[in-house]
PDB file of N, CA and C in Angstrom:
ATOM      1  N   UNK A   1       0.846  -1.195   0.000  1.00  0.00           N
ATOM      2  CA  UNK A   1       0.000   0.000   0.000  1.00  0.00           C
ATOM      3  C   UNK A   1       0.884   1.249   0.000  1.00  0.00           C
ATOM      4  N   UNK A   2       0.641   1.976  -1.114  1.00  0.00           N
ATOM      5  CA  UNK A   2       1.137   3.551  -0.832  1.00  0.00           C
ATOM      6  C   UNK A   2       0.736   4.619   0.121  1.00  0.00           C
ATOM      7  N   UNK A   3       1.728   4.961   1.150  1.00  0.00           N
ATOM      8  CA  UNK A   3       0.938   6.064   1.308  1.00  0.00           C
ATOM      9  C   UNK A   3       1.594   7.211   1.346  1.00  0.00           C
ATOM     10  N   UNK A   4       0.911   8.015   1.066  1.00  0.00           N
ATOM     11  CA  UNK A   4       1.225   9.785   0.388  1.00  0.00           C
ATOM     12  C   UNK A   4       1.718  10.355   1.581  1.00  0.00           C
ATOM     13  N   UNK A   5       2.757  11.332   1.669  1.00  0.00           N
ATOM     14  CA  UNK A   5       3.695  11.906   2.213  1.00  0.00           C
ATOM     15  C   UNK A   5       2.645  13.122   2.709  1.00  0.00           C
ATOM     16  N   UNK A   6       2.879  13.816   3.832  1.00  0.00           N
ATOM     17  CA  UNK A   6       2.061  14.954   4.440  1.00  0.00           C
ATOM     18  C   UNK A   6       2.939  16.145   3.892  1.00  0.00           C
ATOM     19  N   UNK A   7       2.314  17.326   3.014  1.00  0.00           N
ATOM     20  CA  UNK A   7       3.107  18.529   2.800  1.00  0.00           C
ATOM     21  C   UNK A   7       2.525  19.452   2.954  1.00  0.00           C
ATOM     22  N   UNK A   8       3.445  20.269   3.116  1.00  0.00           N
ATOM     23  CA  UNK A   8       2.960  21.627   3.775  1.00  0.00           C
ATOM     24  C   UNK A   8       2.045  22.562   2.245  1.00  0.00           C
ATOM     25  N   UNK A   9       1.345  23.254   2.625  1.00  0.00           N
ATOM     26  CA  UNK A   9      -0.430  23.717   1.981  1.00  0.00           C
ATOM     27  C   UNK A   9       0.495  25.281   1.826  1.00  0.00           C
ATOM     28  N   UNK A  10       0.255  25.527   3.433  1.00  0.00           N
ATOM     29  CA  UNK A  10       0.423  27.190   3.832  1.00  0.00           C
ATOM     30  C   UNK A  10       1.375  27.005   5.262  1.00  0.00           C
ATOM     31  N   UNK A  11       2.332  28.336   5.131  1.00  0.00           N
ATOM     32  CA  UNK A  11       2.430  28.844   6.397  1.00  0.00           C
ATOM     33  C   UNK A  11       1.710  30.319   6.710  1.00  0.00           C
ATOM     34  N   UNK A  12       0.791  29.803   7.804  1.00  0.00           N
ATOM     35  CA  UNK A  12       0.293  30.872   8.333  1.00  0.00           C
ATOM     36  C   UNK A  12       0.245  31.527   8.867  1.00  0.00           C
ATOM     37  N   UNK A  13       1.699  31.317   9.942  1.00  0.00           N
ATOM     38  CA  UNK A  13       2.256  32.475  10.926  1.00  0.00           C
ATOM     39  C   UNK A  13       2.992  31.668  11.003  1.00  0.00           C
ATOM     40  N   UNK A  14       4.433  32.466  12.047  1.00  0.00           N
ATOM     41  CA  UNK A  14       5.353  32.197  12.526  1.00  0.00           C
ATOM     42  C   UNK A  14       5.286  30.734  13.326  1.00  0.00           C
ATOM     43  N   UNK A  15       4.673  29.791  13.568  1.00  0.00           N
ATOM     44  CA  UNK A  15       4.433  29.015  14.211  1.00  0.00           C
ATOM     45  C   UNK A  15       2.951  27.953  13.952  1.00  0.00           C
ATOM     46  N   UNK A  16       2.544  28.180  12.938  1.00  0.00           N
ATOM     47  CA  UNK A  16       1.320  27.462  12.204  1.00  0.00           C
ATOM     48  C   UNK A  16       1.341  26.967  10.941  1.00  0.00           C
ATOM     49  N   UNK A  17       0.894  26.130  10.462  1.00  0.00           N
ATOM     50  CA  UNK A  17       1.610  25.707   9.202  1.00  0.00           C
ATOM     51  C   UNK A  17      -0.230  24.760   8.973  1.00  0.00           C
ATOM     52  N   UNK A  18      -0.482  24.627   7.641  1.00  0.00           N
ATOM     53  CA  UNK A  18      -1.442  23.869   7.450  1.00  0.00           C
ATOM     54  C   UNK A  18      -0.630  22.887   6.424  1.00  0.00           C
ATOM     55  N   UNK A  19      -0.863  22.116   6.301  1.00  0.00           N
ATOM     56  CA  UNK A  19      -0.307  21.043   6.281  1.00  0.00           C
ATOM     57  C   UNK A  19      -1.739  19.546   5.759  1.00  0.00           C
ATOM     58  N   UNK A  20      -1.051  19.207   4.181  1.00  0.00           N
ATOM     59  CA  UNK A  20      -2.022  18.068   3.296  1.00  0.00           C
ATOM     60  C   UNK A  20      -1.882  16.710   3.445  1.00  0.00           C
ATOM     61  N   UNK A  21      -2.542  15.667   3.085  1.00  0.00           N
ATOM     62  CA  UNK A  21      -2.244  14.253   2.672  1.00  0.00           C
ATOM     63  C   UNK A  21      -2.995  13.664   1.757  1.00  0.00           C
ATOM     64  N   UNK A  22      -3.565  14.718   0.990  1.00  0.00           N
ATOM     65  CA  UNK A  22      -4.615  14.280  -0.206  1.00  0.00           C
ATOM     66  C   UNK A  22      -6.221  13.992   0.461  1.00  0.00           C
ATOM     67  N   UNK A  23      -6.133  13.302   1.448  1.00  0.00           N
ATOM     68  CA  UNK A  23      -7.281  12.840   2.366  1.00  0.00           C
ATOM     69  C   UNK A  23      -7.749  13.963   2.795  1.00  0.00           C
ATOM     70  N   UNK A  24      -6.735  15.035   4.092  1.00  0.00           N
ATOM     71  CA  UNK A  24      -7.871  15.909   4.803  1.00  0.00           C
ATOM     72  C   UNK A  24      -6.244  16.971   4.798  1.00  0.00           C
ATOM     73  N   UNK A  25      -6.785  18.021   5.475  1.00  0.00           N
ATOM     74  CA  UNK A  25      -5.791  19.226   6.149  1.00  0.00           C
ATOM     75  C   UNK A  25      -5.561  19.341   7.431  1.00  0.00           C
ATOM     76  N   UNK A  26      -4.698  19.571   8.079  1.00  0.00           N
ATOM     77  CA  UNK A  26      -4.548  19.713   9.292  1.00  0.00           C
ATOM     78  C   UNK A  26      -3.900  20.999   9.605  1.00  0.00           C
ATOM     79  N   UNK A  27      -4.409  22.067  10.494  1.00  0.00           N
ATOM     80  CA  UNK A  27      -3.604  23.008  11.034  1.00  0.00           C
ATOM     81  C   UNK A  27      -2.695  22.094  12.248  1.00  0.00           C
ATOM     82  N   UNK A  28      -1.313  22.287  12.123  1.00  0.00           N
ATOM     83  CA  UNK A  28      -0.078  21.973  12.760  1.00  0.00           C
ATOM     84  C   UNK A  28       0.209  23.078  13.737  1.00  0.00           C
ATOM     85  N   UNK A  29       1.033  23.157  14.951  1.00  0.00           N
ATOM     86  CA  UNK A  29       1.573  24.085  15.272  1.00  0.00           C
ATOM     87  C   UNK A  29       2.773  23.450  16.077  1.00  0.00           C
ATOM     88  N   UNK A  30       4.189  24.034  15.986  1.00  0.00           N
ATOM     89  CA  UNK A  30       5.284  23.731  15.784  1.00  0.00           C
ATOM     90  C   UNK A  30       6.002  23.504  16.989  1.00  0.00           C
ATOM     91  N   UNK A  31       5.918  22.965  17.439  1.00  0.00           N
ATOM     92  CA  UNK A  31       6.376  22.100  18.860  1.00  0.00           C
ATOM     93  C   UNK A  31       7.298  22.833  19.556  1.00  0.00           C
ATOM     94  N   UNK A  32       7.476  23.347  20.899  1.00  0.00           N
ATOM     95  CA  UNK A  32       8.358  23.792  21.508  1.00  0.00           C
ATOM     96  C   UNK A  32       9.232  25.245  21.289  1.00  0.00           C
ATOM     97  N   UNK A  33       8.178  25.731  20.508  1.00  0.00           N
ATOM     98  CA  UNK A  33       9.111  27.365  19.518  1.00  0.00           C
ATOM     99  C   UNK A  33       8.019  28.132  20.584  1.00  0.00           C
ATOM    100  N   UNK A  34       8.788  29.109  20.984  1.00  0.00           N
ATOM    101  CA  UNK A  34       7.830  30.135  21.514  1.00  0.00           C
ATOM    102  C   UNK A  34       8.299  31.332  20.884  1.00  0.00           C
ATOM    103  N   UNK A  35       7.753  32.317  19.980  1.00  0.00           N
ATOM    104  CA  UNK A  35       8.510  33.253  18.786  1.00  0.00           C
ATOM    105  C   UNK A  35       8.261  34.251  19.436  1.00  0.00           C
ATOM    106  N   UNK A  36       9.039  35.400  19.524  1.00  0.00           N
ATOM    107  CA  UNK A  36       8.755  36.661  19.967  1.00  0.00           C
ATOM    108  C   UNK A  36       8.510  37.462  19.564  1.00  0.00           C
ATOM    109  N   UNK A  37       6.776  38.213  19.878  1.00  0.00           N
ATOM    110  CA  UNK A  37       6.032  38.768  18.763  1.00  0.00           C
ATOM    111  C   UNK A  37       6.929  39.786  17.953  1.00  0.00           C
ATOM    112  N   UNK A  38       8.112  40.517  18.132  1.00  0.00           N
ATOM    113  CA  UNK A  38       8.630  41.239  17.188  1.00  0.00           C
ATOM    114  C   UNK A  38       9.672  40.657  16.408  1.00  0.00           C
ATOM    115  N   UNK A  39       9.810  39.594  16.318  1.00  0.00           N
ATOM    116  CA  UNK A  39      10.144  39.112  15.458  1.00  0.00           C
ATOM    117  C   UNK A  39       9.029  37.863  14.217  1.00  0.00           C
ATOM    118  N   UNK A  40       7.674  38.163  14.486  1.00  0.00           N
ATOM    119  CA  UNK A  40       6.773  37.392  14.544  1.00  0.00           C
ATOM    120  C   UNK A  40       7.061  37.620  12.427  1.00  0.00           C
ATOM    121  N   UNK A  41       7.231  38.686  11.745  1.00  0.00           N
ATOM    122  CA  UNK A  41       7.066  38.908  10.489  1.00  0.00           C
ATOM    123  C   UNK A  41       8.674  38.145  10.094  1.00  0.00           C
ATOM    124  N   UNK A  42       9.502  38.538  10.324  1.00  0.00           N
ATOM    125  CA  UNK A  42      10.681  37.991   9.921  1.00  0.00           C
ATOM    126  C   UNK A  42      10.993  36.387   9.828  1.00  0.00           C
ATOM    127  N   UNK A  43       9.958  35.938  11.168  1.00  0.00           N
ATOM    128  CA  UNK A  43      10.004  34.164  11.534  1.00  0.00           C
ATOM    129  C   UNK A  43       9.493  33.692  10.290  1.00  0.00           C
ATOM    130  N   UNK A  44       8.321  34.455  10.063  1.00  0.00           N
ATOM    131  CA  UNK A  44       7.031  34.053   9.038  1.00  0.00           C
ATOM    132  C   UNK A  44       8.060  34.090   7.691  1.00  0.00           C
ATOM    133  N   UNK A  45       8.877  34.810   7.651  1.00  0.00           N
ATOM    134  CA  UNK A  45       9.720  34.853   5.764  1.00  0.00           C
ATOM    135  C   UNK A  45      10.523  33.948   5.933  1.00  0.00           C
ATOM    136  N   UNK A  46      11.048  33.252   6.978  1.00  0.00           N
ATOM    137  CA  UNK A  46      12.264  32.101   7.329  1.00  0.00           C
ATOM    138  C   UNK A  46      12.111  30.980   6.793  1.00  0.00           C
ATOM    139  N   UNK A  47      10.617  30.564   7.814  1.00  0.00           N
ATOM    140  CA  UNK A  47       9.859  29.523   7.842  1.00  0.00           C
ATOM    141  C   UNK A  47       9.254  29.141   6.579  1.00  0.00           C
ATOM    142  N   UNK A  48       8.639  30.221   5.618  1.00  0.00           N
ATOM    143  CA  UNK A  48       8.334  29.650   4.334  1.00  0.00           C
ATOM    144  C   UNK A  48       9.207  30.065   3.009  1.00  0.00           C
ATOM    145  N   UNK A  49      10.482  30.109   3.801  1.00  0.00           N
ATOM    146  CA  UNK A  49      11.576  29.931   2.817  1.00  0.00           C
ATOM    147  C   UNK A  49      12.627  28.720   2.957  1.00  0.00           C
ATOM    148  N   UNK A  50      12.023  27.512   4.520  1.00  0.00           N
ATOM    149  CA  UNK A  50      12.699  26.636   4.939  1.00  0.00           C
ATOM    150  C   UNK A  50      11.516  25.588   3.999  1.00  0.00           C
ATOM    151  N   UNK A  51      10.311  25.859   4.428  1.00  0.00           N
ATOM    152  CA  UNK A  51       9.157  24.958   3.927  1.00  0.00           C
ATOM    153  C   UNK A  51       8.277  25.375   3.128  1.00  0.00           C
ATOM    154  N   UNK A  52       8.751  25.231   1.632  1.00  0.00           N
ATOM    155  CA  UNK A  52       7.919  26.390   0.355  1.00  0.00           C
ATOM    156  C   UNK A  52       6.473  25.382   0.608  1.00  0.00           C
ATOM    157  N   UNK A  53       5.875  25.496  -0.247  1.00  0.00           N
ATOM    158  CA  UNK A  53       4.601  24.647  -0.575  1.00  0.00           C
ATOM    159  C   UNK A  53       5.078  23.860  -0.894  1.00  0.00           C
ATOM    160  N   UNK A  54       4.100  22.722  -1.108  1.00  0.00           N
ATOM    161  CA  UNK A  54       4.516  20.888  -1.032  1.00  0.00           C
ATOM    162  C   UNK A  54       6.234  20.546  -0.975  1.00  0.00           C
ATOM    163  N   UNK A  55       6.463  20.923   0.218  1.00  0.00           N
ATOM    164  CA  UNK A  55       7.596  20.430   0.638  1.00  0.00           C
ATOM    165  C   UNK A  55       7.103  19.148   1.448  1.00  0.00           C
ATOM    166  N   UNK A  56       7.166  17.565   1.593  1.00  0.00           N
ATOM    167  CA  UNK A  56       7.194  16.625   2.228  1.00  0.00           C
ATOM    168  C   UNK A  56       7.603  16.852   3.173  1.00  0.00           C
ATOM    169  N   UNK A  57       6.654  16.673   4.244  1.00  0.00           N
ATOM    170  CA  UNK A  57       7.293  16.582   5.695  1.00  0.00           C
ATOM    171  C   UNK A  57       6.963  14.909   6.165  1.00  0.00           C
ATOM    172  N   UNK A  58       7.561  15.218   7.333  1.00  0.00           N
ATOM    173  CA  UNK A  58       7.275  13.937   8.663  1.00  0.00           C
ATOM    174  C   UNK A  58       6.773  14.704   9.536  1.00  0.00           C
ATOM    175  N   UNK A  59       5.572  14.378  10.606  1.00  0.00           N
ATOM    176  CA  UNK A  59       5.051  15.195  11.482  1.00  0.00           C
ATOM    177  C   UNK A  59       5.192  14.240  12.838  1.00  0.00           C
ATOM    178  N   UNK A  60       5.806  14.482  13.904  1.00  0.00           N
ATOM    179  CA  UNK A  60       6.117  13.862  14.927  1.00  0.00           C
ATOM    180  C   UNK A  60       5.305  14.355  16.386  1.00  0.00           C
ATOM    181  N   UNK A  61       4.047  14.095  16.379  1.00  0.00           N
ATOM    182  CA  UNK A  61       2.968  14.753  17.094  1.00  0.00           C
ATOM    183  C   UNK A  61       3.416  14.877  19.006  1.00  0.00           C
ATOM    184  N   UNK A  62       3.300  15.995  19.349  1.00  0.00           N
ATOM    185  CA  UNK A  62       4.253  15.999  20.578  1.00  0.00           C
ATOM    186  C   UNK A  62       2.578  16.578  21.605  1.00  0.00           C
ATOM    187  N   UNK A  63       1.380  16.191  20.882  1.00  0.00           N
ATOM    188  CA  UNK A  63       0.013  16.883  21.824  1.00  0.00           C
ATOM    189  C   UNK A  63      -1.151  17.510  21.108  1.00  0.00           C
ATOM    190  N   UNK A  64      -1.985  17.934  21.619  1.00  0.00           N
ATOM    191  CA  UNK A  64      -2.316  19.059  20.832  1.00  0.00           C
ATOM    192  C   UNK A  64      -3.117  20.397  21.773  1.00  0.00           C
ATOM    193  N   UNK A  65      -3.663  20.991  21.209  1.00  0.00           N
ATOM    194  CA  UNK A  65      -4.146  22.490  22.204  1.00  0.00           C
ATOM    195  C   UNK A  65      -5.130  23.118  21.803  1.00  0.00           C
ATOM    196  N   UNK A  66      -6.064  23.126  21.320  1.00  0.00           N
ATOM    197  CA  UNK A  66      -7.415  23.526  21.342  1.00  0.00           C
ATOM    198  C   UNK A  66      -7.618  22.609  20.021  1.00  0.00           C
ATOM    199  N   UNK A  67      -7.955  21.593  19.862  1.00  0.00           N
ATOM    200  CA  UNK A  67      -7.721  20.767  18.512  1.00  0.00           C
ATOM    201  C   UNK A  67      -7.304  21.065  17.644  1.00  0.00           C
ATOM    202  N   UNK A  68      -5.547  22.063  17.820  1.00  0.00           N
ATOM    203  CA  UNK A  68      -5.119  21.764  16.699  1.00  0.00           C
ATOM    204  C   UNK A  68      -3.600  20.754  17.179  1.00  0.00           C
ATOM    205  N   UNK A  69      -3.024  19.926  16.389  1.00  0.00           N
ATOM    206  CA  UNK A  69      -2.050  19.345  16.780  1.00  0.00           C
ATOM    207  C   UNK A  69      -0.507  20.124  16.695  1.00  0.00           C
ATOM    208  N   UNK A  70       0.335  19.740  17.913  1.00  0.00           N
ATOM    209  CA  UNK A  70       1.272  20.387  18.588  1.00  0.00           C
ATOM    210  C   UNK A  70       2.528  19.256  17.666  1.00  0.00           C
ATOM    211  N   UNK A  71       3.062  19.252  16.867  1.00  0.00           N
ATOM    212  CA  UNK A  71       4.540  18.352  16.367  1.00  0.00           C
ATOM    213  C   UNK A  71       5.842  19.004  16.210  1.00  0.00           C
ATOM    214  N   UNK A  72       7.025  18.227  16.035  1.00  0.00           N
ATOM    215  CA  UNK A  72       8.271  18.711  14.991  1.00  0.00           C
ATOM    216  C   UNK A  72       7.749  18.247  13.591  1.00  0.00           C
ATOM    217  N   UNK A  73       8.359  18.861  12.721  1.00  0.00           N
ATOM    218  CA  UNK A  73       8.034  19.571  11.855  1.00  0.00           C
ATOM    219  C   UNK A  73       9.319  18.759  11.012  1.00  0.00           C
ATOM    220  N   UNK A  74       9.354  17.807  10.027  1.00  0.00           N
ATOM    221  CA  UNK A  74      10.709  17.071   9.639  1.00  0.00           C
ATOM    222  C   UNK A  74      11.196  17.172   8.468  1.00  0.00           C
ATOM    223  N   UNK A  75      11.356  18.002   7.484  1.00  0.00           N
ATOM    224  CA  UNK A  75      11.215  17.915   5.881  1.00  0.00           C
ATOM    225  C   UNK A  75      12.135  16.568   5.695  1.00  0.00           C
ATOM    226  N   UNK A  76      11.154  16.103   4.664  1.00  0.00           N
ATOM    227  CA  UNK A  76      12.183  14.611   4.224  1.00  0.00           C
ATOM    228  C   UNK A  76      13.299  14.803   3.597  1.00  0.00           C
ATOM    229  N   UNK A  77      14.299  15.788   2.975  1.00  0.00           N
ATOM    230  CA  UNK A  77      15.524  15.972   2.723  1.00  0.00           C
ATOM    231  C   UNK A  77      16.415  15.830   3.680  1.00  0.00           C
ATOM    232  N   UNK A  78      15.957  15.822   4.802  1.00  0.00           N
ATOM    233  CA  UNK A  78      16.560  16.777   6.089  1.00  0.00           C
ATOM    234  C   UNK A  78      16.531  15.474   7.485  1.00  0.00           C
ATOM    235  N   UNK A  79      17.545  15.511   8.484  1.00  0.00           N
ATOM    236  CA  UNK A  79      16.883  14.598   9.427  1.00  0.00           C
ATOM    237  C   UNK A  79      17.055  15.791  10.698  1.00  0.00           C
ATOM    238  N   UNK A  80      16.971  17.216  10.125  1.00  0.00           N
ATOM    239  CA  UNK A  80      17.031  18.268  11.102  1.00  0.00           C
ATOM    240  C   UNK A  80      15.691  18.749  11.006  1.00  0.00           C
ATOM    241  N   UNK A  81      14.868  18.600  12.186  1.00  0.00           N
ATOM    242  CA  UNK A  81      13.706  19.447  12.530  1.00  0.00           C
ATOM    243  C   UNK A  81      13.353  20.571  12.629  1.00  0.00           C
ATOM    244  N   UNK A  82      12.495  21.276  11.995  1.00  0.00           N
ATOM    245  CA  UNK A  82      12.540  22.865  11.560  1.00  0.00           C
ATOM    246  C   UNK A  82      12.399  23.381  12.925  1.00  0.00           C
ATOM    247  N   UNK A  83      11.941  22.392  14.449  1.00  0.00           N
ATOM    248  CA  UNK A  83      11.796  23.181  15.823  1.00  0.00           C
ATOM    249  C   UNK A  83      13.276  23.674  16.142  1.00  0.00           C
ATOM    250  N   UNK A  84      14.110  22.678  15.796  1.00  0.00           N
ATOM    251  CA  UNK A  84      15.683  22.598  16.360  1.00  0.00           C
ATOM    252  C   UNK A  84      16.256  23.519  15.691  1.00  0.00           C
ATOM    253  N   UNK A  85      15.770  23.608  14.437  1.00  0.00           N
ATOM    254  CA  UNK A  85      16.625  24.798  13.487  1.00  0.00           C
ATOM    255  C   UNK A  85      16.305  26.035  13.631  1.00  0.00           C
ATOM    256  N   UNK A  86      14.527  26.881  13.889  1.00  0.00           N
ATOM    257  CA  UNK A  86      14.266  27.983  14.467  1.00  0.00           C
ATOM    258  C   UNK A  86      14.803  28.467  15.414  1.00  0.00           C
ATOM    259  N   UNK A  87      15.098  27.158  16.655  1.00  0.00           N
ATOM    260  CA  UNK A  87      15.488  27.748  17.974  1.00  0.00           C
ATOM    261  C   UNK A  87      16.879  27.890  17.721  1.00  0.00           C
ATOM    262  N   UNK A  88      17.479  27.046  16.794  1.00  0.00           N
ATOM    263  CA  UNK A  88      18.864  27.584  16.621  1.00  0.00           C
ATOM    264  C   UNK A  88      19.541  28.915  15.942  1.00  0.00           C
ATOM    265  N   UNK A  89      18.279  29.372  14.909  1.00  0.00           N
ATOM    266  CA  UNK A  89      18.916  30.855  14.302  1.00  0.00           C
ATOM    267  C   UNK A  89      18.325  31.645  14.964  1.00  0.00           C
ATOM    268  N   UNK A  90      17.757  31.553  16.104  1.00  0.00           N
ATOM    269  CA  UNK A  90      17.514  32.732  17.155  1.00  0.00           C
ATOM    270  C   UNK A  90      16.315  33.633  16.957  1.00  0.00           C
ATOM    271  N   UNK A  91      14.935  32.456  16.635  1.00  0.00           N
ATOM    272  CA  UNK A  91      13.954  32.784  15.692  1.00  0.00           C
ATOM    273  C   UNK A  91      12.985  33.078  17.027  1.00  0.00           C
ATOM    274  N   UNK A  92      13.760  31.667  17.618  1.00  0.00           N
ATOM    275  CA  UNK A  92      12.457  31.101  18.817  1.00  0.00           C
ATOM    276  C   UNK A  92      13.163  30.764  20.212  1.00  0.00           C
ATOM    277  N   UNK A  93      12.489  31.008  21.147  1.00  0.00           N
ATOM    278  CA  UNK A  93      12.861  30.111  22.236  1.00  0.00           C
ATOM    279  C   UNK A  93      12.270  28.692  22.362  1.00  0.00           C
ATOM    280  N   UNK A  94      13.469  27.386  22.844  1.00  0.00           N
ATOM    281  CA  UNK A  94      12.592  26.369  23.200  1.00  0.00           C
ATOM    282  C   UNK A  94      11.986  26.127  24.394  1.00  0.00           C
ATOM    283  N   UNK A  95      11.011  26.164  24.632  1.00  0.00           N
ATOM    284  CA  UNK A  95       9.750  25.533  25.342  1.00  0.00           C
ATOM    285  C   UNK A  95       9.496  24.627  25.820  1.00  0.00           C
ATOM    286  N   UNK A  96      10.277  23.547  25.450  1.00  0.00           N
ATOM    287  CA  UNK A  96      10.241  22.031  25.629  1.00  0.00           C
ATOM    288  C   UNK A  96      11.518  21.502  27.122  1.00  0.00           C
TER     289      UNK A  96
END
């Protein structure tokens, strides 16, 4: 059985991402980043210049918070998580 890779739709803020599988959509929100609202526009040009549209991800579900689900965020090129990489260019604090 095939099954289809989850990719990213939209980023919709600094920390939200909607996210496909042909089946349904899911609003995502990005595990352990806490962004600081003045940097909230700059995160937002990072983030969808790390994860254009249908970029393949892996979604590694860490909860969720008012039904939307809480994950890392994995592009399949990559075995670096876009949480680990925000908090590393000084986008985000981790939370976790």
């Amino acid at each position: 059985m095939e099954v289809d890779a989850a990719e990213i739709l939209q980023v919709t803020s600094s920390s939200v991402l909607l996210i496909g599988d042909h089946n349904r959509t899911y609003t995502v929100k990005l595990a352990c980043t806490e962004i600081s609202p003045d940097l909230e526009e700059k995160s937002q040009k990072w983030l969808k210049k790390q994860l254009p549209r249908h970029t393949k991800v892996n979604l590694k579900p860490k909860g969720s918070v008012d039904g939307i689900l809480v994950a890392k965020v994995i592009p399949f090129d990559s075995d670096i998580d876009i949480n680990e990489k925000y908090i590393n260019e000084g986008f985000a604090t981790n939370k976790c």
